[in-house]
PDB file of N, CA and C in Angstrom:
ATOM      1  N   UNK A   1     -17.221  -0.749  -5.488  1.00  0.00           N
ATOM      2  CA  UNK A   1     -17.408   0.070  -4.309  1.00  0.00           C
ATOM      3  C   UNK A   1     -16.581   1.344  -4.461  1.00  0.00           C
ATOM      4  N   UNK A   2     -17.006   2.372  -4.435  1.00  0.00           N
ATOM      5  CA  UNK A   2     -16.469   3.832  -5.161  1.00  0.00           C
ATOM      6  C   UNK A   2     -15.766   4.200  -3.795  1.00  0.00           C
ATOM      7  N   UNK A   3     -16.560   3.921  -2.398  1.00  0.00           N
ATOM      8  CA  UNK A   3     -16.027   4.769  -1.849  1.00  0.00           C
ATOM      9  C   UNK A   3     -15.183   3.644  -0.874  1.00  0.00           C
ATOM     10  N   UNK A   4     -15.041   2.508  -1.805  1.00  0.00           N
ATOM     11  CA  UNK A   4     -13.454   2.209  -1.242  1.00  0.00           C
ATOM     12  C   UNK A   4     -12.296   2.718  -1.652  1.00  0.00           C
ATOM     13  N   UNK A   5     -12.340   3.024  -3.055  1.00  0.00           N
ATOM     14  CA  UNK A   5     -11.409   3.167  -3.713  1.00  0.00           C
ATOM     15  C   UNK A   5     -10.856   4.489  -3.209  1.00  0.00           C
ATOM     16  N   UNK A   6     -11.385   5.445  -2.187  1.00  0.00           N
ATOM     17  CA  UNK A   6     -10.759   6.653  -2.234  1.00  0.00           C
ATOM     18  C   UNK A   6     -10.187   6.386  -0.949  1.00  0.00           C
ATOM     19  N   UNK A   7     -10.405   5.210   0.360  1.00  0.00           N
ATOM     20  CA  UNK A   7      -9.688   4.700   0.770  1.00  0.00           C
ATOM     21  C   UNK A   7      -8.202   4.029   0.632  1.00  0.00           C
ATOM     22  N   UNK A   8      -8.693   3.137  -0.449  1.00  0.00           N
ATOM     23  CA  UNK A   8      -7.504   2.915  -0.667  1.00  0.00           C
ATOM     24  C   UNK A   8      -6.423   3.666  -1.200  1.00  0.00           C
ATOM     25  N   UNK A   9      -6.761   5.039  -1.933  1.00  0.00           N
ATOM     26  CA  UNK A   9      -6.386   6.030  -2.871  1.00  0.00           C
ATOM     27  C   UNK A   9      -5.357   6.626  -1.699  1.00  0.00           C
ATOM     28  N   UNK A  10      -6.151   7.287  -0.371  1.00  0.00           N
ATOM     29  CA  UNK A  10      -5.758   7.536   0.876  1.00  0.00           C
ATOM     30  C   UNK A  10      -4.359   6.784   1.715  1.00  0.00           C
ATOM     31  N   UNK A  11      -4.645   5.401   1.573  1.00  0.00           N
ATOM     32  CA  UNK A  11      -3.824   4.260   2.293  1.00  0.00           C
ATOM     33  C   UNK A  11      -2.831   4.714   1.187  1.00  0.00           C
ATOM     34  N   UNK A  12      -2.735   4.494  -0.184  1.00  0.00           N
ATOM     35  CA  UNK A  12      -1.294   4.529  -1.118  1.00  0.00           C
ATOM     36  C   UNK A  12      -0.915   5.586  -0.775  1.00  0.00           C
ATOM     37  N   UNK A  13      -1.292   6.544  -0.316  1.00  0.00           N
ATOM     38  CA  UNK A  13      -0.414   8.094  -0.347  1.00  0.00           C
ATOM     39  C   UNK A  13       0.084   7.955   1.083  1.00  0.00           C
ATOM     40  N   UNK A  14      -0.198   7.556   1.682  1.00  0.00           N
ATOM     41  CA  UNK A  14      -0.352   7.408   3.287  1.00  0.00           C
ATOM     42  C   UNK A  14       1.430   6.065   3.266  1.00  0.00           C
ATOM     43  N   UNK A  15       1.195   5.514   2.362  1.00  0.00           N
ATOM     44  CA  UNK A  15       2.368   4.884   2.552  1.00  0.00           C
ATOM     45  C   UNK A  15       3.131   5.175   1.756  1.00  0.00           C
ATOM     46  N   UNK A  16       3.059   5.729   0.714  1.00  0.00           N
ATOM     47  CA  UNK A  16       3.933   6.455  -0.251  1.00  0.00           C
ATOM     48  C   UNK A  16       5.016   7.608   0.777  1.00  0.00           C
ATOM     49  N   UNK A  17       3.887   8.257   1.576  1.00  0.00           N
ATOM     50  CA  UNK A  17       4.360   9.341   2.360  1.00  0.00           C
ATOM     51  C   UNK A  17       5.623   8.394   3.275  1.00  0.00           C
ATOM     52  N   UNK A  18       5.150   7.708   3.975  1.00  0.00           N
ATOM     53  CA  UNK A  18       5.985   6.650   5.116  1.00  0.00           C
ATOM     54  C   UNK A  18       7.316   6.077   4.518  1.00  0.00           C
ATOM     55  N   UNK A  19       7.064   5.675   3.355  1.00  0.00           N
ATOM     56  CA  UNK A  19       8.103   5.037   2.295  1.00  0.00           C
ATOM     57  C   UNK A  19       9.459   6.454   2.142  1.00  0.00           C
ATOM     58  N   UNK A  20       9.038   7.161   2.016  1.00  0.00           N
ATOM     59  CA  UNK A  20       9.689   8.434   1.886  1.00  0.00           C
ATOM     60  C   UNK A  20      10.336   9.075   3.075  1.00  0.00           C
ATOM     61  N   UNK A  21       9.923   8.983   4.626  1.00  0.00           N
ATOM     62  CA  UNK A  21      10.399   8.797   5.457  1.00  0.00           C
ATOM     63  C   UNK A  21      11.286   8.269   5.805  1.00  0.00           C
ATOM     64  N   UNK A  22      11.357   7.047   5.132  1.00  0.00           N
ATOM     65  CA  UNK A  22      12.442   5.827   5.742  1.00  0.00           C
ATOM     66  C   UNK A  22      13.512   6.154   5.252  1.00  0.00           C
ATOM     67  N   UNK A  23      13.162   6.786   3.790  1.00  0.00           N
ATOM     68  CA  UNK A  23      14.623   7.078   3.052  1.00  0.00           C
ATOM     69  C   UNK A  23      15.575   8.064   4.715  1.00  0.00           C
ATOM     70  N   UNK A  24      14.882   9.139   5.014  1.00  0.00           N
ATOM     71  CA  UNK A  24      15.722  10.165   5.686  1.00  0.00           C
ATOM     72  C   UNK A  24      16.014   9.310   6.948  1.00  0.00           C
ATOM     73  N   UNK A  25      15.809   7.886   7.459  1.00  0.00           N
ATOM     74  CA  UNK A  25      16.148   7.228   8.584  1.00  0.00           C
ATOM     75  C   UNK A  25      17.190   6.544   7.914  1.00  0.00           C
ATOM     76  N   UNK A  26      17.245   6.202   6.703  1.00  0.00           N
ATOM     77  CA  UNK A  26      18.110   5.265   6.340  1.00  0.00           C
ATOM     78  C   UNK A  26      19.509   6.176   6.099  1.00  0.00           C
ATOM     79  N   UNK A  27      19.505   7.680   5.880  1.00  0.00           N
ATOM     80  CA  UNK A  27      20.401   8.332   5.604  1.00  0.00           C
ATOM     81  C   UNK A  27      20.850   8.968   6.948  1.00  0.00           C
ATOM     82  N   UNK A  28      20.264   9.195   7.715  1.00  0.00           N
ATOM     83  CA  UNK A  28      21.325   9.351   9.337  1.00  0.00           C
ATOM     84  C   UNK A  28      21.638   8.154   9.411  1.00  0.00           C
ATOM     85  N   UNK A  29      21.024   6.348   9.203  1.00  0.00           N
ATOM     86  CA  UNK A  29      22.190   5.659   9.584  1.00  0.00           C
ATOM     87  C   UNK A  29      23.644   5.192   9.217  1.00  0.00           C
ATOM     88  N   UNK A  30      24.151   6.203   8.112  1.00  0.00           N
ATOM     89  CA  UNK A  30      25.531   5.553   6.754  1.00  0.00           C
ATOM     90  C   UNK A  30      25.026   5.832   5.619  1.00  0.00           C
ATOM     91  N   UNK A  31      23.408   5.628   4.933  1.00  0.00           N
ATOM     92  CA  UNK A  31      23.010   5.588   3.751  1.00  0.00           C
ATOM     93  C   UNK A  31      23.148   4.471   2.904  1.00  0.00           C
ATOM     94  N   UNK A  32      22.727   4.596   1.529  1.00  0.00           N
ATOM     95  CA  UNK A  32      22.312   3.468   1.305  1.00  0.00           C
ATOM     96  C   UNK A  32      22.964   3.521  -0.295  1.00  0.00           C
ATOM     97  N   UNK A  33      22.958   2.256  -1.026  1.00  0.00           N
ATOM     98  CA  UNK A  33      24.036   2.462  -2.326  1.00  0.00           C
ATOM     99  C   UNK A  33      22.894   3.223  -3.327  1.00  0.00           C
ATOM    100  N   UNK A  34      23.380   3.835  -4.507  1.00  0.00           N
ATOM    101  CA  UNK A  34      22.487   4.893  -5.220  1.00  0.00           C
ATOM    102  C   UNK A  34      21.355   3.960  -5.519  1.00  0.00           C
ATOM    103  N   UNK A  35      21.525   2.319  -5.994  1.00  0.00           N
ATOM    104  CA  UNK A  35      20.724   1.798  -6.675  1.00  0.00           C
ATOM    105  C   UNK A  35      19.510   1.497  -5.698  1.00  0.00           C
ATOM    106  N   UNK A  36      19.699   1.349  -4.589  1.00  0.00           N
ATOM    107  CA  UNK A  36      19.074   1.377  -3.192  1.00  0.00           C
ATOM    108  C   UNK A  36      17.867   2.475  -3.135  1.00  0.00           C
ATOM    109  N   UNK A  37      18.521   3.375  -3.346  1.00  0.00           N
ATOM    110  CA  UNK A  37      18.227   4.871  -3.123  1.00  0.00           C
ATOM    111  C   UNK A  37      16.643   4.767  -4.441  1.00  0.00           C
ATOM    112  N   UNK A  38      17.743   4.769  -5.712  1.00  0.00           N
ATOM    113  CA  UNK A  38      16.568   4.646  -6.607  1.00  0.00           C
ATOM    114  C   UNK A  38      15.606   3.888  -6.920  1.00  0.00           C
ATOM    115  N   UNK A  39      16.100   2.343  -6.082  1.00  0.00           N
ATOM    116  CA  UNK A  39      14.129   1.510  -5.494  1.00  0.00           C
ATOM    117  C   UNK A  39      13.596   2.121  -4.976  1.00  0.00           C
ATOM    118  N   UNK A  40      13.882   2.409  -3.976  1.00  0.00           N
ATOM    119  CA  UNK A  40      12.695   3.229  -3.036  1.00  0.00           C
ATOM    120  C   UNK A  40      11.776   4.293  -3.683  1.00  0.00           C
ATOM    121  N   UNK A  41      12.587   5.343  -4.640  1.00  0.00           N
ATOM    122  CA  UNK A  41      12.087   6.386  -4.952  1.00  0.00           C
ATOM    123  C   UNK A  41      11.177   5.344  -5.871  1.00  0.00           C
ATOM    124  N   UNK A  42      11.703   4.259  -6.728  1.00  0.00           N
ATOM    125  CA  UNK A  42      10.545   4.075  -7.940  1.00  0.00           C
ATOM    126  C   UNK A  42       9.644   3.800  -7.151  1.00  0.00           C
ATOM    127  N   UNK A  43       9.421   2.693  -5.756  1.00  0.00           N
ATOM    128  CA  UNK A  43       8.539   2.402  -4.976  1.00  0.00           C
ATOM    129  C   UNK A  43       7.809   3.327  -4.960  1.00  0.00           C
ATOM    130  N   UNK A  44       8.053   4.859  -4.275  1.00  0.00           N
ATOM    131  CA  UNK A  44       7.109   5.827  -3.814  1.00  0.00           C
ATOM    132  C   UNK A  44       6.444   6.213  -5.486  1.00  0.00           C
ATOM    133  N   UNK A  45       7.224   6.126  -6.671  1.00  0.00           N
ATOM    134  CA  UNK A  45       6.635   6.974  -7.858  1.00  0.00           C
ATOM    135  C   UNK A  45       5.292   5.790  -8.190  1.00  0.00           C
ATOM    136  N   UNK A  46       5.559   4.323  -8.012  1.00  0.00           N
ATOM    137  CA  UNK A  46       4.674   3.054  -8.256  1.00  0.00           C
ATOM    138  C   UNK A  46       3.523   3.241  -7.480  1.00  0.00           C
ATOM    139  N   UNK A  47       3.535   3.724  -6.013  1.00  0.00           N
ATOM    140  CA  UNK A  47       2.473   3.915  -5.088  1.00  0.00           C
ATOM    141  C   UNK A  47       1.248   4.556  -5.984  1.00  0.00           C
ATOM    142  N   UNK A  48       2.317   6.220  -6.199  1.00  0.00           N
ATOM    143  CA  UNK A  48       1.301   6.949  -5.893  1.00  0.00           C
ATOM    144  C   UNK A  48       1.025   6.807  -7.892  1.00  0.00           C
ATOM    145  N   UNK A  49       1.592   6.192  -8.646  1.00  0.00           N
ATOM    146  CA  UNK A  49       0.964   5.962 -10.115  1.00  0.00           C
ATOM    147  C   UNK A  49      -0.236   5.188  -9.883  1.00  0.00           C
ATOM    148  N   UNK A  50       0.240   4.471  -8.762  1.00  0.00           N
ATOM    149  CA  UNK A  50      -1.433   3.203  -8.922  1.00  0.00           C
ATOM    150  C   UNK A  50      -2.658   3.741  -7.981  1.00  0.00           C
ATOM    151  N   UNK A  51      -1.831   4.675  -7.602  1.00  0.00           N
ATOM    152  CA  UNK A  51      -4.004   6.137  -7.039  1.00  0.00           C
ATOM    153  C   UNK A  51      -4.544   6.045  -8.238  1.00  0.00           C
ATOM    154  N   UNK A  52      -3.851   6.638  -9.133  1.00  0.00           N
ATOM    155  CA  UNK A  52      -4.598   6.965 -10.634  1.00  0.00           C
ATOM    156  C   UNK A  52      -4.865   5.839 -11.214  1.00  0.00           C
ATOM    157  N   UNK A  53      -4.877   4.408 -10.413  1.00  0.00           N
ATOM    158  CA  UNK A  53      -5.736   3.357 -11.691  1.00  0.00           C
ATOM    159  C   UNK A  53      -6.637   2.749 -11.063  1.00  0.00           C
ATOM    160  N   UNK A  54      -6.869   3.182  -9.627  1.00  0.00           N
ATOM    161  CA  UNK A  54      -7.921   2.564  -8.720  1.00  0.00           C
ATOM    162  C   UNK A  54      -9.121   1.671  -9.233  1.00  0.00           C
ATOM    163  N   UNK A  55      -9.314   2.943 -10.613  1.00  0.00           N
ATOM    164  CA  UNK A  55     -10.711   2.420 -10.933  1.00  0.00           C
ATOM    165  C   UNK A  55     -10.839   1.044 -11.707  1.00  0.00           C
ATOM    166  N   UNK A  56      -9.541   0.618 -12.166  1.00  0.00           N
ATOM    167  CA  UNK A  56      -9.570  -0.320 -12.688  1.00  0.00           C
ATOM    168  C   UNK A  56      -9.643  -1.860 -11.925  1.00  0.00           C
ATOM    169  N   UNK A  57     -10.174  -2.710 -12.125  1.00  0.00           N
ATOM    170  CA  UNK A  57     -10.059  -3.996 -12.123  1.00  0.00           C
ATOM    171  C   UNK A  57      -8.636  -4.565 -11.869  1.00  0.00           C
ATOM    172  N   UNK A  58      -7.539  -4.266 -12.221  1.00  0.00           N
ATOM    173  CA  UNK A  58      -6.032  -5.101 -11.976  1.00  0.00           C
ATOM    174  C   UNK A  58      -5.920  -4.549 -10.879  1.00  0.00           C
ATOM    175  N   UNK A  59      -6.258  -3.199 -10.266  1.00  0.00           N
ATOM    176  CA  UNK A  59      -5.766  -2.161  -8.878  1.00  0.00           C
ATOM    177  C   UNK A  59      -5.222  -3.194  -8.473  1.00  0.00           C
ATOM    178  N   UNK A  60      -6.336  -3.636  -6.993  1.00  0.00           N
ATOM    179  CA  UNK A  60      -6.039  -3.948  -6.374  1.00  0.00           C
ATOM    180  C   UNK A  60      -4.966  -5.615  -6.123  1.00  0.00           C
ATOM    181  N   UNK A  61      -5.105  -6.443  -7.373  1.00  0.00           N
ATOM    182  CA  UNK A  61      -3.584  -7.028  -7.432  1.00  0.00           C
ATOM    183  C   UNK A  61      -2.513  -6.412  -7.657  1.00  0.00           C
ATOM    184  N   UNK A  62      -2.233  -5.574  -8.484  1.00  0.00           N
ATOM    185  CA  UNK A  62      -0.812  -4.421  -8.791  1.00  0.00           C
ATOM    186  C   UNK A  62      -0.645  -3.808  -7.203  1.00  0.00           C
ATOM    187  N   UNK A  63      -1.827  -3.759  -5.839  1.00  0.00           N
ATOM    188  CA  UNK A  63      -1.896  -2.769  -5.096  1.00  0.00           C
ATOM    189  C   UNK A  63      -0.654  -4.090  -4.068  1.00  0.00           C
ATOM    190  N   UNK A  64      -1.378  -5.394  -4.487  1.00  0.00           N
ATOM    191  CA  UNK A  64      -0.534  -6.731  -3.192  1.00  0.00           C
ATOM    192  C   UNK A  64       0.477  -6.534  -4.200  1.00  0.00           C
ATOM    193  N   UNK A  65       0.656  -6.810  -5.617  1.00  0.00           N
ATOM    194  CA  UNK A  65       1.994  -6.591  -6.017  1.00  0.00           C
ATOM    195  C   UNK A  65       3.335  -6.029  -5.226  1.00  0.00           C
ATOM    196  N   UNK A  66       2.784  -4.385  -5.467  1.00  0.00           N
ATOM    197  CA  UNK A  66       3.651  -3.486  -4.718  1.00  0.00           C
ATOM    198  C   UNK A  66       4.212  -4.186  -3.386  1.00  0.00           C
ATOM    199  N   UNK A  67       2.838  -4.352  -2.716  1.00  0.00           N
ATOM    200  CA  UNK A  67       3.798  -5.192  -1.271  1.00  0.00           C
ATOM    201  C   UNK A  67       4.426  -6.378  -1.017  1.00  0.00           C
ATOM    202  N   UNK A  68       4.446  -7.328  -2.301  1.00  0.00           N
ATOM    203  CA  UNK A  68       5.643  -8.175  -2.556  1.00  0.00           C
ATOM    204  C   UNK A  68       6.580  -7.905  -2.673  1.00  0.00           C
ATOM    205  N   UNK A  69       6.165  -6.655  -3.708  1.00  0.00           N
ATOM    206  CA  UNK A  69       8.271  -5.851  -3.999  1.00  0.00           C
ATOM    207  C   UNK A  69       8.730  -5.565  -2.752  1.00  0.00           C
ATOM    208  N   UNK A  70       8.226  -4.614  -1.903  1.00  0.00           N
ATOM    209  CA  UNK A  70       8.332  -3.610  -0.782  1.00  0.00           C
ATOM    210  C   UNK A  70       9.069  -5.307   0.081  1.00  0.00           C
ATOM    211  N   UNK A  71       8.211  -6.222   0.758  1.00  0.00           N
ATOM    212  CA  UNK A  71       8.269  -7.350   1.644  1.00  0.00           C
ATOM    213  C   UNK A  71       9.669  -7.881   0.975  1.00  0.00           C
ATOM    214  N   UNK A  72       9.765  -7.807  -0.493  1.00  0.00           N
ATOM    215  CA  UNK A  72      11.070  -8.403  -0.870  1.00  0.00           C
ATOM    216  C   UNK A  72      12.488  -7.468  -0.686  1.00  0.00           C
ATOM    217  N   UNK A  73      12.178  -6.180  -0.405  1.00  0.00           N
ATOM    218  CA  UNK A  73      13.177  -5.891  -0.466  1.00  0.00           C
ATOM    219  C   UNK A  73      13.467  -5.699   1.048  1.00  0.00           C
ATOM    220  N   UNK A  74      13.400  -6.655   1.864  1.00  0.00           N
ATOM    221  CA  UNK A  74      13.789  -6.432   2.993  1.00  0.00           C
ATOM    222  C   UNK A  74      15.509  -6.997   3.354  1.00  0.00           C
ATOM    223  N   UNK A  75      15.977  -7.194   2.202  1.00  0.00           N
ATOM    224  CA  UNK A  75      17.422  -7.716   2.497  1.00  0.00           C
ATOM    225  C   UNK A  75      18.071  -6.395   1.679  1.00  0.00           C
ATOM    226  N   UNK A  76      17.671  -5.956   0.732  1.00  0.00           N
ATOM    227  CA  UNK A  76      18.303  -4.628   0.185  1.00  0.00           C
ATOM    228  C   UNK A  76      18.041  -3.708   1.053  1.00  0.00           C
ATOM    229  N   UNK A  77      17.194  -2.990   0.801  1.00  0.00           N
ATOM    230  CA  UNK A  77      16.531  -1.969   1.895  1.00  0.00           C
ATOM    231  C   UNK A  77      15.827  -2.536   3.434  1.00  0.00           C
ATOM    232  N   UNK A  78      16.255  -2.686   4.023  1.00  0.00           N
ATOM    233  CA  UNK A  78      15.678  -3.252   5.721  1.00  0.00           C
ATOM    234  C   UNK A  78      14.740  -2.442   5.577  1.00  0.00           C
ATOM    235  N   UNK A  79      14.803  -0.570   5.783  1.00  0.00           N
ATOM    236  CA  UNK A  79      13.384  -0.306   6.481  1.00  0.00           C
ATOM    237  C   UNK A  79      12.271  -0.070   5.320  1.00  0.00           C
ATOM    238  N   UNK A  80      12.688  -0.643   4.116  1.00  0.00           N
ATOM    239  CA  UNK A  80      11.329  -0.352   3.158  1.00  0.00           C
ATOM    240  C   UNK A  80      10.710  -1.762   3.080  1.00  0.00           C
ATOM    241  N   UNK A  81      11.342  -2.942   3.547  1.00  0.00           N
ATOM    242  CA  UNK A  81      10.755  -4.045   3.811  1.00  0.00           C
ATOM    243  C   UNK A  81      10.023  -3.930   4.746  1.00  0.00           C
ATOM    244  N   UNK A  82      10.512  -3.304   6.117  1.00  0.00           N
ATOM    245  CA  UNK A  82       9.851  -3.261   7.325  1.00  0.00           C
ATOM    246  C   UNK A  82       8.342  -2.594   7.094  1.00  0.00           C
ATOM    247  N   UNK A  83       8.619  -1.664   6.268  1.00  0.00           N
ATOM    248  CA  UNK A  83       7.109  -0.895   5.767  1.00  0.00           C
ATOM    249  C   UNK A  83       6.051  -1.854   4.991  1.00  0.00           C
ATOM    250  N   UNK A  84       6.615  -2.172   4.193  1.00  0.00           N
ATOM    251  CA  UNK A  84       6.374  -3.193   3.227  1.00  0.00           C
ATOM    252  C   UNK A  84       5.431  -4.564   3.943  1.00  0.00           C
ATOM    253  N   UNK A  85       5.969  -4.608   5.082  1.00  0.00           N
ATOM    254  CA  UNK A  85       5.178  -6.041   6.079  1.00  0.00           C
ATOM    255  C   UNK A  85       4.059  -5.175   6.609  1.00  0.00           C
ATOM    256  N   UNK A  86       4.366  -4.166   7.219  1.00  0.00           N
ATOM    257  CA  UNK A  86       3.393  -3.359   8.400  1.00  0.00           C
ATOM    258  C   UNK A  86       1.542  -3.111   7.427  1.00  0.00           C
ATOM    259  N   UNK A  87       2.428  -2.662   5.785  1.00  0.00           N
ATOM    260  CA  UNK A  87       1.553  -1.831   5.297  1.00  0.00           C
ATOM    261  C   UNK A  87       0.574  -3.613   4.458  1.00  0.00           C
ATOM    262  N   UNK A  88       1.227  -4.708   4.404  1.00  0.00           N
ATOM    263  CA  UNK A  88       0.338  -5.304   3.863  1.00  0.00           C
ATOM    264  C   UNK A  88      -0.357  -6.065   4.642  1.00  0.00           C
ATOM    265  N   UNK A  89      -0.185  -6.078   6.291  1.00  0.00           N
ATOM    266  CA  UNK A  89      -1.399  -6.306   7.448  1.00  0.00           C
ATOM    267  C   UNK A  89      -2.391  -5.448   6.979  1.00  0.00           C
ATOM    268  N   UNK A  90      -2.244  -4.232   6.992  1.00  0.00           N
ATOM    269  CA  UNK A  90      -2.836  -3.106   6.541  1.00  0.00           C
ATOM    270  C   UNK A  90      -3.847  -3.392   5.597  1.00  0.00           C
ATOM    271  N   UNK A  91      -3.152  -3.451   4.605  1.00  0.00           N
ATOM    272  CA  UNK A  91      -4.044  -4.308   3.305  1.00  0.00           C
ATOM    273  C   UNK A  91      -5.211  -5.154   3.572  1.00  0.00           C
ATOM    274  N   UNK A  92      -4.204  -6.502   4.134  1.00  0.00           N
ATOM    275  CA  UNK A  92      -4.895  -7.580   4.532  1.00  0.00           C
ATOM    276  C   UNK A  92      -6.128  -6.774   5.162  1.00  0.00           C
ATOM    277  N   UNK A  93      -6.094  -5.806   6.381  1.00  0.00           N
ATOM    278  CA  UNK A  93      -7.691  -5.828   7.060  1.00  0.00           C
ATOM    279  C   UNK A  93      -8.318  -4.962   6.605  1.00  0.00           C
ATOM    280  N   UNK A  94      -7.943  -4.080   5.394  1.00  0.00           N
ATOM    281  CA  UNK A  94      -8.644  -2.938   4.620  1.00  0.00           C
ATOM    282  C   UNK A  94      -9.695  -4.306   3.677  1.00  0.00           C
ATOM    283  N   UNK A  95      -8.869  -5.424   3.018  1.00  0.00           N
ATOM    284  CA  UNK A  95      -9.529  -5.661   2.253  1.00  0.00           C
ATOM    285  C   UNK A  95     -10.538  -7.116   2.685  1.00  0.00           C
ATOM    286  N   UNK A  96     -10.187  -7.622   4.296  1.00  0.00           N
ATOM    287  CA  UNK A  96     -10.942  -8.166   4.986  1.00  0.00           C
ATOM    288  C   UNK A  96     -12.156  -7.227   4.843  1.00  0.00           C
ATOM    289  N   UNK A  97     -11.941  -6.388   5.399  1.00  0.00           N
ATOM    290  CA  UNK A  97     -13.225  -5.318   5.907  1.00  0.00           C
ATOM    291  C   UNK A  97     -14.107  -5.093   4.566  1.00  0.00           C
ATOM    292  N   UNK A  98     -13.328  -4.673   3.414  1.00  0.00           N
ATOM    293  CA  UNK A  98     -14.307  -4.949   1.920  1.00  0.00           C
ATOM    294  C   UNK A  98     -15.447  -5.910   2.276  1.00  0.00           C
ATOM    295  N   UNK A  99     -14.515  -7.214   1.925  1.00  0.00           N
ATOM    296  CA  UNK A  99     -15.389  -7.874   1.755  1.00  0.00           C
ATOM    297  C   UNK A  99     -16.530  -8.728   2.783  1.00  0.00           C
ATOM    298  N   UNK A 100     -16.250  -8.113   3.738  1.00  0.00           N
ATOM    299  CA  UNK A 100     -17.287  -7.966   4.811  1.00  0.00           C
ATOM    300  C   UNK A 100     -18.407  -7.199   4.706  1.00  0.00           C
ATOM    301  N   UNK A 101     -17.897  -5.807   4.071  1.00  0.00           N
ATOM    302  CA  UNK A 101     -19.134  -5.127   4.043  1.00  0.00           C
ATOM    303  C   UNK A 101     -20.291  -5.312   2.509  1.00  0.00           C
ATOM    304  N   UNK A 102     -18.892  -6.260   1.414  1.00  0.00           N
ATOM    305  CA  UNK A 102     -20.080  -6.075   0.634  1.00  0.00           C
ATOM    306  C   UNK A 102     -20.715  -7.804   0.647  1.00  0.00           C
ATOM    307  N   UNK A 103     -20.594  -8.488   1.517  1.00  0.00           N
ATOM    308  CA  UNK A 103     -21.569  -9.449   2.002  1.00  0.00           C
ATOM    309  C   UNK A 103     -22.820  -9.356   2.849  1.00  0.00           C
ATOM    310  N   UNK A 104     -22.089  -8.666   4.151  1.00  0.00           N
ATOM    311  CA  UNK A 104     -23.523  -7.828   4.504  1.00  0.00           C
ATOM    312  C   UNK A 104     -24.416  -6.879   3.699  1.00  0.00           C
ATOM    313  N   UNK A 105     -23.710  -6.311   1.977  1.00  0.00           N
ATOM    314  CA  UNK A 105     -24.867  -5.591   1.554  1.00  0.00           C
ATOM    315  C   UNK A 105     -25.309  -6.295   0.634  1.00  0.00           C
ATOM    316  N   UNK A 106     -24.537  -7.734   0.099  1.00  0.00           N
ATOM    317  CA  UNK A 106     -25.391  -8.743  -1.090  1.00  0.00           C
ATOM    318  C   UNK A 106     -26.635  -9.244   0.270  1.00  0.00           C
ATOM    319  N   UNK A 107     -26.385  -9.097   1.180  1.00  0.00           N
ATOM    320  CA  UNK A 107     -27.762  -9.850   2.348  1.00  0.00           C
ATOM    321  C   UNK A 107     -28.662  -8.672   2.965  1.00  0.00           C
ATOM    322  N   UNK A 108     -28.386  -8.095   2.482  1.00  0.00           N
ATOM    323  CA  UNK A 108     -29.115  -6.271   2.809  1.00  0.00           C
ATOM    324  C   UNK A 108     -28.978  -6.560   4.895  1.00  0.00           C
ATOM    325  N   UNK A 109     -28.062  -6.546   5.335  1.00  0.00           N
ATOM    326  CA  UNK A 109     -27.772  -6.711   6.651  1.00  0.00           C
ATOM    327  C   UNK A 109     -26.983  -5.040   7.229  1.00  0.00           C
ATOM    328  N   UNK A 110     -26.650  -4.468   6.193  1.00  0.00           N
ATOM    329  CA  UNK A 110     -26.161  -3.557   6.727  1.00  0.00           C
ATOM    330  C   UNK A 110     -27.301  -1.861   7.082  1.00  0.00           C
ATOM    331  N   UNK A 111     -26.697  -1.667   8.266  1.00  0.00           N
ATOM    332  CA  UNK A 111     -27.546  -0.315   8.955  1.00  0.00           C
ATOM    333  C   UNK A 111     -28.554   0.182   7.760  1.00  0.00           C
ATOM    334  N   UNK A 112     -28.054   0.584   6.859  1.00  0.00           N
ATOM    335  CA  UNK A 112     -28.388   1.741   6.035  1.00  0.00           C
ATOM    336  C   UNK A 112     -29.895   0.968   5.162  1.00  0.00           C
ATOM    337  N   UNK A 113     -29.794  -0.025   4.874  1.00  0.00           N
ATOM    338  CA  UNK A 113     -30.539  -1.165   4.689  1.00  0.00           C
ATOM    339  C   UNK A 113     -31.477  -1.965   5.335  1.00  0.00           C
ATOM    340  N   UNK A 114     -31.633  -1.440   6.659  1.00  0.00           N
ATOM    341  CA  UNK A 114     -32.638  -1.710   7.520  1.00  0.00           C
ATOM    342  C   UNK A 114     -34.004  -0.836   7.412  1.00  0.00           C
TER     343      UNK A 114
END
């Protein structure tokens, strides 16, 4: 499905962006130790490396990957975990909704197909 992938392409930058945010919340509260500092950033560089492999077949496990790391680091980094949970509901109903739509189109049920 091509024109999921630019969805999802959308969603990684979209949380890449958010991920990057948190850093400047985490630094008005005390800040965070350098090694801290430099998960996050690899996080945001991992996001937006895996736009550019969409097309492949592993994507979208490397894509739940990421939000294992992110969900795990909720004892190092609190608010990149906190992202990390929000963004793989996210997931979860981006990729509910996939495969919803391409059942309704293996059954030719969808609009366009009528």
């Amino acid at each position: 499905m091509k024109s999921f992938r630019s969805i999802m392409a959308g969603t990684l930058v979209l949380e890449a962006i958010v991920v990057g945010l948190s850093l400047l919340v985490v630094s008005k509260r005390g800040g965070l130790p350098a090694a801290s500092e430099w998960l996050t950033v690899g996080v945001i560089f991992a996001l937006l490396a895996t736009c550019g492999l969409l097309r492949f077949r592993f994507a979208i496990p490397l894509v739940l990957l990421w939000q294992l790391v992110m969900i795990g680091c909720v004892f190092l980094v609190t608010p990149l975990g906190v992202v990390g949970i929000l963004f793989a509901i996210v997931w979860a109903l981006l990729l509910w909704m996939r495969y919803d739509v391409a059942r309704k189109q293996a059954a030719g049920k969808l609009p366009s197909q009528q």
